[in-house]
C-alpha atoms as a PDB file:
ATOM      1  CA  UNK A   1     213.918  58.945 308.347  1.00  0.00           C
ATOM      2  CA  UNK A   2     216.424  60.782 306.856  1.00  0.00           C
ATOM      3  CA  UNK A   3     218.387  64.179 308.208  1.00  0.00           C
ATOM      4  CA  UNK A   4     217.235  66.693 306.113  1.00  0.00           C
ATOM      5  CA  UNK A   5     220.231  68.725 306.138  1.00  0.00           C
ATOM      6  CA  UNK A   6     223.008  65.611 305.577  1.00  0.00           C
ATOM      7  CA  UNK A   7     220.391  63.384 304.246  1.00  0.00           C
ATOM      8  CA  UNK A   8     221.703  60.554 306.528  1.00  0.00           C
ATOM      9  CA  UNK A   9     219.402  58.083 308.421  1.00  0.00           C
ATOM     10  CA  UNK A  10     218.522  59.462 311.658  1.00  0.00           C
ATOM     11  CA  UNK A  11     218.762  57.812 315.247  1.00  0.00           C
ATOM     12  CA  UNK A  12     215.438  57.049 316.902  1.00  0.00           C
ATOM     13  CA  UNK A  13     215.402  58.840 320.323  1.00  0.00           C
ATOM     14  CA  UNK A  14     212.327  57.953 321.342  1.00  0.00           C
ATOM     15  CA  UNK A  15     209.438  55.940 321.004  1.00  0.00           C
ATOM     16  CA  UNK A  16     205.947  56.028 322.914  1.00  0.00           C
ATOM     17  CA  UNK A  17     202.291  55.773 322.326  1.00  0.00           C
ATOM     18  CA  UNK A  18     200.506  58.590 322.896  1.00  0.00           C
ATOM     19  CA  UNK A  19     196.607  59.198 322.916  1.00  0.00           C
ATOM     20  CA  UNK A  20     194.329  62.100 321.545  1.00  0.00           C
ATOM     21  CA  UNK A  21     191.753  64.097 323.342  1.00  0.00           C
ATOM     22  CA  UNK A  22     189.251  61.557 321.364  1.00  0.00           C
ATOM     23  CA  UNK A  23     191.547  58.559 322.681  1.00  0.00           C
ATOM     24  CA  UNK A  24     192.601  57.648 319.570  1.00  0.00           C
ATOM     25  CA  UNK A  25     196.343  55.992 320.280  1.00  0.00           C
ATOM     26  CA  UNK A  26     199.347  56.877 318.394  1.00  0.00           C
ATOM     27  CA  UNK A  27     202.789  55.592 317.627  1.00  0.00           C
ATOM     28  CA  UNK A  28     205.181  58.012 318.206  1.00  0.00           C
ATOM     29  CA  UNK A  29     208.832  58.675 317.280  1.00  0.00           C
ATOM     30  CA  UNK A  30     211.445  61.265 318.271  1.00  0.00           C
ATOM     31  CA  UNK A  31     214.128  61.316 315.712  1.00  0.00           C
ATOM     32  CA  UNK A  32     217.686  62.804 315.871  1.00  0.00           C
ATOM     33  CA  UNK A  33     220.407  63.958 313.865  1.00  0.00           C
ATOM     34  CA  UNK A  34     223.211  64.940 316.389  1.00  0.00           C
ATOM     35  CA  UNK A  35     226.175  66.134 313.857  1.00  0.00           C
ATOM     36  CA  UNK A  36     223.274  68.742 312.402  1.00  0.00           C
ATOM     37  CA  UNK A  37     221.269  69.195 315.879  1.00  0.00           C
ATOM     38  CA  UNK A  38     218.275  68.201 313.693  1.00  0.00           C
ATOM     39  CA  UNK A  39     215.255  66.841 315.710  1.00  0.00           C
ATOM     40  CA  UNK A  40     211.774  65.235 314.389  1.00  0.00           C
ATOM     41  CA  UNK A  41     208.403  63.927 315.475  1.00  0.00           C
ATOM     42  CA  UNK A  42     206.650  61.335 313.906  1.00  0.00           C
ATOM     43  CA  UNK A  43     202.749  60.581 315.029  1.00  0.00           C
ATOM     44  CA  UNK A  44     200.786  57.565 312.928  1.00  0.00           C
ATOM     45  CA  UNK A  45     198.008  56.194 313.931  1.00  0.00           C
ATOM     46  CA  UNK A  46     198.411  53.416 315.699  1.00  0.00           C
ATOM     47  CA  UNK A  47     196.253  51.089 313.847  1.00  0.00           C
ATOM     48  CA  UNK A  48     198.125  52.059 310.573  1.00  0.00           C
ATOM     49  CA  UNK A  49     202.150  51.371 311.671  1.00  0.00           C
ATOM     50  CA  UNK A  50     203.898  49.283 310.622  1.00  0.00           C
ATOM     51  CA  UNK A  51     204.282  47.964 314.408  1.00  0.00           C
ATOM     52  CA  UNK A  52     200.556  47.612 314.903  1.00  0.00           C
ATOM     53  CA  UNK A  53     199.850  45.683 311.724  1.00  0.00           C
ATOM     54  CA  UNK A  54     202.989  42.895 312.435  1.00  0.00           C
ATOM     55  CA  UNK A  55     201.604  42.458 315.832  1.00  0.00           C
ATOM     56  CA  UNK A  56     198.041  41.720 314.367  1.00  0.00           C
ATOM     57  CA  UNK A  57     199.276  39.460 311.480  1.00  0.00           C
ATOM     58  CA  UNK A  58     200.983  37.245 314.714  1.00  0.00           C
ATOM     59  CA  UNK A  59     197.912  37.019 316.410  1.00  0.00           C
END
């Protein structure tokens, strides 16, 4: 993800899965751009990222 103010790939602070009120599980990602103080959340269902679908093709 880029900064949207520099338009330079951000750092990923954080990553977690997270779960809705239905339980549905999420991967999420905190992104930051420290030169602009730019932050960003990214939630996608878990069962759609990237992540999810490498670790099911190695199964």
């Amino acid at each position: 993800m880029n900064c949207p103010i520099c338009n330079q790939p951000m750092e990923i602070w954080q990553t977690m899965i997270t779960h809705s009120k239905e339980g549905k599980q999420f991967d999420h990602k905190r992104f930051v751009c420290k030169k602009d103080d730019v932050w960003a959340r990214l939630e996608i269902p878990l069962e759609a990222s990237p992540q999810a679908q490498q670790q099911s093709s190695q199964a």
